[in-house]
PDB file of N, CA and C in Angstrom:
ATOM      1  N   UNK A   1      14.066  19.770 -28.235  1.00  0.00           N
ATOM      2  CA  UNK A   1      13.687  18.673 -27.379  1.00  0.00           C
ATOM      3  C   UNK A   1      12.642  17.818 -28.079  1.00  0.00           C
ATOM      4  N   UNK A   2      12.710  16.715 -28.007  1.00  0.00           N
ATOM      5  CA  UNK A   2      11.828  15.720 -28.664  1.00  0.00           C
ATOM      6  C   UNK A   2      10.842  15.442 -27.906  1.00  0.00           C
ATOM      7  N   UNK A   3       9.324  15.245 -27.965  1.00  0.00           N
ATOM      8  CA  UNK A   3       8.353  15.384 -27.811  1.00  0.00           C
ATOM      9  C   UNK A   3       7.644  14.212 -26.690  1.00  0.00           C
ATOM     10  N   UNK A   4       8.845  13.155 -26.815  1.00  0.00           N
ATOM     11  CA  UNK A   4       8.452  12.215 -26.151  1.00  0.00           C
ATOM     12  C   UNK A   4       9.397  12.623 -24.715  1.00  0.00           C
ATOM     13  N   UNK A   5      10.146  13.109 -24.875  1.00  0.00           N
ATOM     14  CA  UNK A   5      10.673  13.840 -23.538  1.00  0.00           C
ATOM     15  C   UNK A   5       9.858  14.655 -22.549  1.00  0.00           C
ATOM     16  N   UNK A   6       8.529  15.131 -22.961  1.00  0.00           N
ATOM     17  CA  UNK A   6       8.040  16.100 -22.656  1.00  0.00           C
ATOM     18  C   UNK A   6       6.705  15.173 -21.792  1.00  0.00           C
ATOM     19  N   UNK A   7       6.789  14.334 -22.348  1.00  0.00           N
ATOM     20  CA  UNK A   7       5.576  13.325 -21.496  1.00  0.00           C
ATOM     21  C   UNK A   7       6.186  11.867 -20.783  1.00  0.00           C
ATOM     22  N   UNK A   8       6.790  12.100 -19.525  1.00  0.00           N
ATOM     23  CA  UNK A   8       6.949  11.125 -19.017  1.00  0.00           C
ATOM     24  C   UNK A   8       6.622  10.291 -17.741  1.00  0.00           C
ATOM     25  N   UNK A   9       6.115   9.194 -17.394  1.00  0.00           N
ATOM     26  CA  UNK A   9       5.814   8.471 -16.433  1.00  0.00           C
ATOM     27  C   UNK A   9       6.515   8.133 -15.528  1.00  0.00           C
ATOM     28  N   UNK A  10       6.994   8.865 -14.532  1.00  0.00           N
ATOM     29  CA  UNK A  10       8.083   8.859 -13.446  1.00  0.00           C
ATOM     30  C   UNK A  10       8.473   7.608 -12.512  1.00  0.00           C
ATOM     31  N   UNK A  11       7.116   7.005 -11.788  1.00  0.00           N
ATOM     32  CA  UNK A  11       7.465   5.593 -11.588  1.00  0.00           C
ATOM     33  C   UNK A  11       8.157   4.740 -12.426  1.00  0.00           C
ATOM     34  N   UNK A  12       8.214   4.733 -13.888  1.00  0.00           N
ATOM     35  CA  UNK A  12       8.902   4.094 -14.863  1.00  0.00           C
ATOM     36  C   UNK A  12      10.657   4.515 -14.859  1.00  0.00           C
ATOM     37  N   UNK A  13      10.622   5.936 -14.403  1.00  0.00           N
ATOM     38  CA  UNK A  13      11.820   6.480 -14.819  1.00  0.00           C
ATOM     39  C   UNK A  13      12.712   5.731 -13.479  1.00  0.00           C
ATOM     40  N   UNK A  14      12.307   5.328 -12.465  1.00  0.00           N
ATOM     41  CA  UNK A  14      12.685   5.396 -10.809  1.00  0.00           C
ATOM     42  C   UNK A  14      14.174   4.073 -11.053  1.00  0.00           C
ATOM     43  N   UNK A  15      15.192   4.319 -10.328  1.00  0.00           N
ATOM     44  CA  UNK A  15      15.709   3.482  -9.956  1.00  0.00           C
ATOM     45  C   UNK A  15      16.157   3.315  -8.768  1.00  0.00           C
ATOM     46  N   UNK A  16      16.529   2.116  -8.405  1.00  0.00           N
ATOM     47  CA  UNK A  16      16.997   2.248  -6.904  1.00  0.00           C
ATOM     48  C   UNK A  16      17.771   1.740  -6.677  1.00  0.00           C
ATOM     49  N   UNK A  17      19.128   1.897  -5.479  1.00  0.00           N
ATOM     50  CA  UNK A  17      20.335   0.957  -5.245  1.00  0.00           C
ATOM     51  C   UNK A  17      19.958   0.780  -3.478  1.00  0.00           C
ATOM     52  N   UNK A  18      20.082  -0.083  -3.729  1.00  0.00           N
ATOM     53  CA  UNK A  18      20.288  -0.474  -1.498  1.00  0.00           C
ATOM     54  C   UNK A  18      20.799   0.075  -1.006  1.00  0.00           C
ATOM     55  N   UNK A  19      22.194   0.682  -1.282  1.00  0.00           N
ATOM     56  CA  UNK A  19      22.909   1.319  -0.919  1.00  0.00           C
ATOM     57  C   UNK A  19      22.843   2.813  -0.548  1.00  0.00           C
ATOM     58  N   UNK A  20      22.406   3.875  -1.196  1.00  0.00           N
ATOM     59  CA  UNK A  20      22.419   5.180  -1.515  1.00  0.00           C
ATOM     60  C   UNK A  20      21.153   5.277  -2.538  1.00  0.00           C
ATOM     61  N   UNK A  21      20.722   6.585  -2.010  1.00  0.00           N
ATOM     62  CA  UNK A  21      19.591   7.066  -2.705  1.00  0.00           C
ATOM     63  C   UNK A  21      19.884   7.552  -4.470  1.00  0.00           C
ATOM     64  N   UNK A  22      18.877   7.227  -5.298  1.00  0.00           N
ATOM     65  CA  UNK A  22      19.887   7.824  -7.069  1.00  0.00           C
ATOM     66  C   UNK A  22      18.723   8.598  -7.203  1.00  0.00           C
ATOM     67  N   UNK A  23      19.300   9.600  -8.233  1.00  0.00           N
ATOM     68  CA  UNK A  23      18.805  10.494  -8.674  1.00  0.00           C
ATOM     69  C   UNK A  23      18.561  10.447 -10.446  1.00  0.00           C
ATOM     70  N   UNK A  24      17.454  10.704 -11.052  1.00  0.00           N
ATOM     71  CA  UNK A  24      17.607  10.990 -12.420  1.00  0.00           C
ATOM     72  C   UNK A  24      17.074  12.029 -12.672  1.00  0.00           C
ATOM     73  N   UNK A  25      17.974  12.195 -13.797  1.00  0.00           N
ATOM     74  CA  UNK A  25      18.119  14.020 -14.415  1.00  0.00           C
ATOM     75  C   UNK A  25      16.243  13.917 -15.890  1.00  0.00           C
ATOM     76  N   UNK A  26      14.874  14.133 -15.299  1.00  0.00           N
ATOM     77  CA  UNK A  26      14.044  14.424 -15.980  1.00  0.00           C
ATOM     78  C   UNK A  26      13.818  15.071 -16.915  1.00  0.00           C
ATOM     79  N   UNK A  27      14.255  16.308 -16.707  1.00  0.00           N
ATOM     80  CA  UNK A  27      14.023  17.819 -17.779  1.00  0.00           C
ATOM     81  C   UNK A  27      15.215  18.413 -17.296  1.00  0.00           C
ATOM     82  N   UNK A  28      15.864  18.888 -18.180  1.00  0.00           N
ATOM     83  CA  UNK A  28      16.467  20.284 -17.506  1.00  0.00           C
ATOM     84  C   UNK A  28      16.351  21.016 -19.005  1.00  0.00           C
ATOM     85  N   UNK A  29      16.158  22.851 -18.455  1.00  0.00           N
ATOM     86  CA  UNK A  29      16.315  23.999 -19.416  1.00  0.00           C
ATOM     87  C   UNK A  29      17.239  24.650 -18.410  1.00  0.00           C
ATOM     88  N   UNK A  30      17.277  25.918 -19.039  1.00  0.00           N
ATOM     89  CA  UNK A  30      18.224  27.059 -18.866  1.00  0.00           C
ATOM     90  C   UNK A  30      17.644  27.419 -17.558  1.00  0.00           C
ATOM     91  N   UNK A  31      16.153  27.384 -17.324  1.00  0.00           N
ATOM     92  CA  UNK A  31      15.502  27.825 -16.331  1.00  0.00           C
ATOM     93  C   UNK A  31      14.949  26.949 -15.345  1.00  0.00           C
ATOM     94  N   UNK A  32      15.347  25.906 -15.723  1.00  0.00           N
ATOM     95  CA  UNK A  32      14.084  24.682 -14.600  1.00  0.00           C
ATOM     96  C   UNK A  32      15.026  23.807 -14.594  1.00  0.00           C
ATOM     97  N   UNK A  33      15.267  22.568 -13.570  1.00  0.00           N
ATOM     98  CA  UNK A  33      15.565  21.112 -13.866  1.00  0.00           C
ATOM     99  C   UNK A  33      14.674  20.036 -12.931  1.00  0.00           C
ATOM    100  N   UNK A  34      14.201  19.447 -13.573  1.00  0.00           N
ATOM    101  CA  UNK A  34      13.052  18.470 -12.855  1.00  0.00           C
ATOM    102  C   UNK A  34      14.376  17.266 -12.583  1.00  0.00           C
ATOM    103  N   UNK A  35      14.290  16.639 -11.145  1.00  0.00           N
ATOM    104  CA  UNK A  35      15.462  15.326 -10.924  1.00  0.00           C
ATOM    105  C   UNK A  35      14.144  14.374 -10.202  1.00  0.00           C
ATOM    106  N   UNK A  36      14.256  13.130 -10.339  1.00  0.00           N
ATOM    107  CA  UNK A  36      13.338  12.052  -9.508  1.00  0.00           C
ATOM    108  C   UNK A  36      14.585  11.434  -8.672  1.00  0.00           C
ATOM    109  N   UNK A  37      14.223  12.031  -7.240  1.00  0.00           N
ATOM    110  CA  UNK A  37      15.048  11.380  -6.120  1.00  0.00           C
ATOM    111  C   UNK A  37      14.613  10.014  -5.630  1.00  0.00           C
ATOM    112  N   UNK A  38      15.008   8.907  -6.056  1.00  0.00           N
ATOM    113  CA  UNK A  38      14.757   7.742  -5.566  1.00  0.00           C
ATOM    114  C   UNK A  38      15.471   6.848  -4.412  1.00  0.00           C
ATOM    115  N   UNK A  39      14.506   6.922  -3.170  1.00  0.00           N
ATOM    116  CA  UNK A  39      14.846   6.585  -2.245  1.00  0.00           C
ATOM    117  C   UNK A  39      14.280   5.424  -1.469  1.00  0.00           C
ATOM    118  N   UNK A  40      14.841   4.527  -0.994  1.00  0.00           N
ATOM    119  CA  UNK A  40      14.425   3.015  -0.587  1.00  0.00           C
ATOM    120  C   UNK A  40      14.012   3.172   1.097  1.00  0.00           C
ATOM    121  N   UNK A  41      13.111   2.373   1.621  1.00  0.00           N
ATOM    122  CA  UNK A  41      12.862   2.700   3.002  1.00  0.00           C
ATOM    123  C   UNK A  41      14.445   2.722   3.946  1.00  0.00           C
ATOM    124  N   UNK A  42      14.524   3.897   4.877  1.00  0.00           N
ATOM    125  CA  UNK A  42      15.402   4.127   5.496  1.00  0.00           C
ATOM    126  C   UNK A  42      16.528   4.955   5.120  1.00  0.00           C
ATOM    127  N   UNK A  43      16.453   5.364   3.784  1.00  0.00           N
ATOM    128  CA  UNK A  43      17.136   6.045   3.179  1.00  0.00           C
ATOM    129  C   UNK A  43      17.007   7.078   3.296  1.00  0.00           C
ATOM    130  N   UNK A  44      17.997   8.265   3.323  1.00  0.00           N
ATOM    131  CA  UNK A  44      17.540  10.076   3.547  1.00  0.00           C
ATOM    132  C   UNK A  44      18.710  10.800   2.646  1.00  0.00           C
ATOM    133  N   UNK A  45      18.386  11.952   2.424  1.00  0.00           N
ATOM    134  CA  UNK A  45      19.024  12.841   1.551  1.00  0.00           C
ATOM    135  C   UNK A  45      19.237  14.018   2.638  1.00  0.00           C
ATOM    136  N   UNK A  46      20.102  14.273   2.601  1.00  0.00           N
ATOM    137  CA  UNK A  46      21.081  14.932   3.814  1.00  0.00           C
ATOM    138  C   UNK A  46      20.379  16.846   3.667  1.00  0.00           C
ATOM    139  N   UNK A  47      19.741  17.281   4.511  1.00  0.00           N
ATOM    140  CA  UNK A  47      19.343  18.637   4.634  1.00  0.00           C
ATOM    141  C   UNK A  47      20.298  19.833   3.900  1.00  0.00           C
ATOM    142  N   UNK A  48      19.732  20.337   2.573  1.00  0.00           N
ATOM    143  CA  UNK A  48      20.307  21.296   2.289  1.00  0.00           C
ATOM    144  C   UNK A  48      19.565  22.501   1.517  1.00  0.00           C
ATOM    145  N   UNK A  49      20.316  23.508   1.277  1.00  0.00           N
ATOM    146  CA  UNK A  49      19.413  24.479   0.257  1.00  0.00           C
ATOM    147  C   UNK A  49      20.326  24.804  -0.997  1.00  0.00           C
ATOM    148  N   UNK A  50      19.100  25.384  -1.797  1.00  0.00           N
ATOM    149  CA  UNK A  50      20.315  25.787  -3.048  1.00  0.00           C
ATOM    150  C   UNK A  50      19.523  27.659  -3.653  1.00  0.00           C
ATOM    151  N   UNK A  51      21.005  28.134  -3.349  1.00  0.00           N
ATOM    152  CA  UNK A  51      20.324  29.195  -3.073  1.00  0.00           C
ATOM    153  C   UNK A  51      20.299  29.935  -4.177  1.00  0.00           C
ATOM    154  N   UNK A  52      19.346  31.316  -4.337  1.00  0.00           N
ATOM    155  CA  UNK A  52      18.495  31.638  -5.474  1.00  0.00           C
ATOM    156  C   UNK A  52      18.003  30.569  -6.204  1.00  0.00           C
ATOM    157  N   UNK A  53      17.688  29.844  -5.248  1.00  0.00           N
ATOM    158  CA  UNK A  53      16.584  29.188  -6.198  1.00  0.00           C
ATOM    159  C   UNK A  53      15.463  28.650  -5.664  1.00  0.00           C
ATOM    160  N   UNK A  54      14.239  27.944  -6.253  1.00  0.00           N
ATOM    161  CA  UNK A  54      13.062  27.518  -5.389  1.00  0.00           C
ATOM    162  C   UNK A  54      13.482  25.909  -5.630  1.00  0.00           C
ATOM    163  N   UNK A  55      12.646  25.222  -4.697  1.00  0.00           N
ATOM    164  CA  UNK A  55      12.483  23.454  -5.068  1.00  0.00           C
ATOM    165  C   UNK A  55      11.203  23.299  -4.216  1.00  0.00           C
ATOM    166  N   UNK A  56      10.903  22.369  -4.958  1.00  0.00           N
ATOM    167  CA  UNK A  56       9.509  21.607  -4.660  1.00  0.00           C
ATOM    168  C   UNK A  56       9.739  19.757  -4.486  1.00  0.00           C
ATOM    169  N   UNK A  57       9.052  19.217  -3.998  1.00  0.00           N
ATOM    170  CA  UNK A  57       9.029  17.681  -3.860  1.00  0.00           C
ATOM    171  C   UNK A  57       7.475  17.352  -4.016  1.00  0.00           C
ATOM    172  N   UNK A  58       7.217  16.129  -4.448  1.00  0.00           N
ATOM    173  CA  UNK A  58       6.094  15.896  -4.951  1.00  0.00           C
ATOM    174  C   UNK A  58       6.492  14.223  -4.551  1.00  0.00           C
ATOM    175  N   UNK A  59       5.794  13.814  -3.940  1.00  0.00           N
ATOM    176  CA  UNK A  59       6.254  11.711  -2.797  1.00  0.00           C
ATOM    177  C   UNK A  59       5.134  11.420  -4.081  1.00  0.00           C
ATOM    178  N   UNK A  60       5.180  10.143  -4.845  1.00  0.00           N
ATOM    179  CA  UNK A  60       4.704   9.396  -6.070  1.00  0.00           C
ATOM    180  C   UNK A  60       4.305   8.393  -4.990  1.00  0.00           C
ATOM    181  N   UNK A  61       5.383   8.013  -4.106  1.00  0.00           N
ATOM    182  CA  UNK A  61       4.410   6.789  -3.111  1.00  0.00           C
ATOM    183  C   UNK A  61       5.295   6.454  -2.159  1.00  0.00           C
ATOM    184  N   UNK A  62       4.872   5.633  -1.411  1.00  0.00           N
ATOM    185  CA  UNK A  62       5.590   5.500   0.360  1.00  0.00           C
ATOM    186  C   UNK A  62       5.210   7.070   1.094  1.00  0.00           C
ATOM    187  N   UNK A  63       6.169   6.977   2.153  1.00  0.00           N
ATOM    188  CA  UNK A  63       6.007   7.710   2.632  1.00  0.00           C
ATOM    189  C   UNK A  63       7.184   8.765   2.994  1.00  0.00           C
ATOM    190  N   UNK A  64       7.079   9.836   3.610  1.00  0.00           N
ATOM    191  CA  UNK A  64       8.472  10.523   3.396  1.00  0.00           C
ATOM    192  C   UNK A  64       8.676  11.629   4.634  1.00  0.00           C
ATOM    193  N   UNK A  65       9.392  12.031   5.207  1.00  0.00           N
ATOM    194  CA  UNK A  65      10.032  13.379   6.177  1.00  0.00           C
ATOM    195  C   UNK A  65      10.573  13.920   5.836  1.00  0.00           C
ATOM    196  N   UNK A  66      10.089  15.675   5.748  1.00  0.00           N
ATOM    197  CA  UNK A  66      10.729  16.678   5.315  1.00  0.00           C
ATOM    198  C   UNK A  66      11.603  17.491   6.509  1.00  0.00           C
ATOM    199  N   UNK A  67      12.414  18.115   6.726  1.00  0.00           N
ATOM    200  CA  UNK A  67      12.689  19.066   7.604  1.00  0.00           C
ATOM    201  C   UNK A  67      12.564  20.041   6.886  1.00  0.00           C
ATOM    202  N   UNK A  68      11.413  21.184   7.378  1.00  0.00           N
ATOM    203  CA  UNK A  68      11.785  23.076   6.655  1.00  0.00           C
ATOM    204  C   UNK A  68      11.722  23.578   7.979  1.00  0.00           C
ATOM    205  N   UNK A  69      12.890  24.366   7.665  1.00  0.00           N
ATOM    206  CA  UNK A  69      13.455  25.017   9.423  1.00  0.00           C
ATOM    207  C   UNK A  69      13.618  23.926  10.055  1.00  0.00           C
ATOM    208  N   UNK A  70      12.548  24.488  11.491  1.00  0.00           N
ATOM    209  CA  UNK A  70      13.050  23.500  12.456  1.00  0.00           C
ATOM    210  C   UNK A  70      11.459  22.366  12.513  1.00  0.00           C
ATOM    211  N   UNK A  71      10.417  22.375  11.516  1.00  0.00           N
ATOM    212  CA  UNK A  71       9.551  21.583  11.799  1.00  0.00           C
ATOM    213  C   UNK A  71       9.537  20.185  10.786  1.00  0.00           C
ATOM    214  N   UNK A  72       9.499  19.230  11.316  1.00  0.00           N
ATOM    215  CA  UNK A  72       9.397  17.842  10.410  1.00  0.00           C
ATOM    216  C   UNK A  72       8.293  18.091   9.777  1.00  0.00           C
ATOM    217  N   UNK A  73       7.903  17.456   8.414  1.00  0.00           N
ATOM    218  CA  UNK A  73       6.474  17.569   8.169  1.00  0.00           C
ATOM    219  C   UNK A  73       6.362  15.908   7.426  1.00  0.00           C
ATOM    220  N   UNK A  74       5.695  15.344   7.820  1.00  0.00           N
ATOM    221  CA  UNK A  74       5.439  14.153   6.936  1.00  0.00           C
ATOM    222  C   UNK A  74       4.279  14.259   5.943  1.00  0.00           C
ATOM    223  N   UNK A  75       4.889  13.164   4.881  1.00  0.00           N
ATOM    224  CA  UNK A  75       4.622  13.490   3.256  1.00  0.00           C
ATOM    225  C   UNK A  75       3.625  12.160   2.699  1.00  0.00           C
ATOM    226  N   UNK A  76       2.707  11.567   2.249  1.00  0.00           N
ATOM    227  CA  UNK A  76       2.496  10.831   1.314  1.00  0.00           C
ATOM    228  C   UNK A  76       2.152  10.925   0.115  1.00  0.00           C
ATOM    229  N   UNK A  77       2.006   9.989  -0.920  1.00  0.00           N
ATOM    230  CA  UNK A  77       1.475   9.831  -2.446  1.00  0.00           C
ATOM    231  C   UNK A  77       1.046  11.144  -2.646  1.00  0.00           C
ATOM    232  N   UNK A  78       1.235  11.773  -3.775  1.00  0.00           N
ATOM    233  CA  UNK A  78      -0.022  12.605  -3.767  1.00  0.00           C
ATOM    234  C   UNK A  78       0.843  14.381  -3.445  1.00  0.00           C
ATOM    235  N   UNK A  79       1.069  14.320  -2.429  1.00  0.00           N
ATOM    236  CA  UNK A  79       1.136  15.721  -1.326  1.00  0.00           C
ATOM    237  C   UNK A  79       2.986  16.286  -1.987  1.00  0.00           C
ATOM    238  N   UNK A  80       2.456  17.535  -2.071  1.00  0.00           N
ATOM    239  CA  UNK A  80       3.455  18.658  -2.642  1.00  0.00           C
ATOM    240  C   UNK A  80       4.223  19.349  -1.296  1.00  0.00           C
ATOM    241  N   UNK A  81       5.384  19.261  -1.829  1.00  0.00           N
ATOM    242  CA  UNK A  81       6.471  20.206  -0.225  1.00  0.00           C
ATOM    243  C   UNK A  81       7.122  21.003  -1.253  1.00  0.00           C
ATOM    244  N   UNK A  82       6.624  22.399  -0.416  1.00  0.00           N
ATOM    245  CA  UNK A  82       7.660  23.559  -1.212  1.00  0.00           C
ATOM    246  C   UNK A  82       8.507  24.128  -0.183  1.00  0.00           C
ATOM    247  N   UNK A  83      10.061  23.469  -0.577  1.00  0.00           N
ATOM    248  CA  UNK A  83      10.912  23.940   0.303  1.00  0.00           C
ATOM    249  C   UNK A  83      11.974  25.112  -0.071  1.00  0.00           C
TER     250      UNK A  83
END
């Protein structure tokens, strides 16, 4: 892996369509894959799990709603969700 891969500025990486939320592929290894879910106000990513495995979310900015179980939790800048 090249070195400049290893340091990147995620707001830079972000894209967005009006339409549907996009995703870009950050890092991936054998063991990890970092994705930046980019999502436009009103936009949502449909409740799911992926199993044996962990995920985390980390909101860069706006604001955001999680569902874990049955409780909503709202998200801003800054604030980590381990779902």
């Amino acid at each position: 892996m090249e070195s400049r891969e290893l340091i990147q500025h995620l707001p830079d990486r972000a894209t967005f369509r009006p339409d549907a939320m996009t995703k870009v592929d950050c890092f991936r290894s054998h063991r990890l894959i970092v994705g930046l879910n980019c999502l436009e106000p009103g936009q949502a990513q449909a409740a799911h799990t992926h199993a044996g495995a962990d995920k985390f979310y980390v909101v860069l900015r706006g604001k955001a709603t999680f569902l874990i179980g049955e409780r909503e939790v709202r998200a801003g800048p800054g604030d980590f969700i381990a779902a």
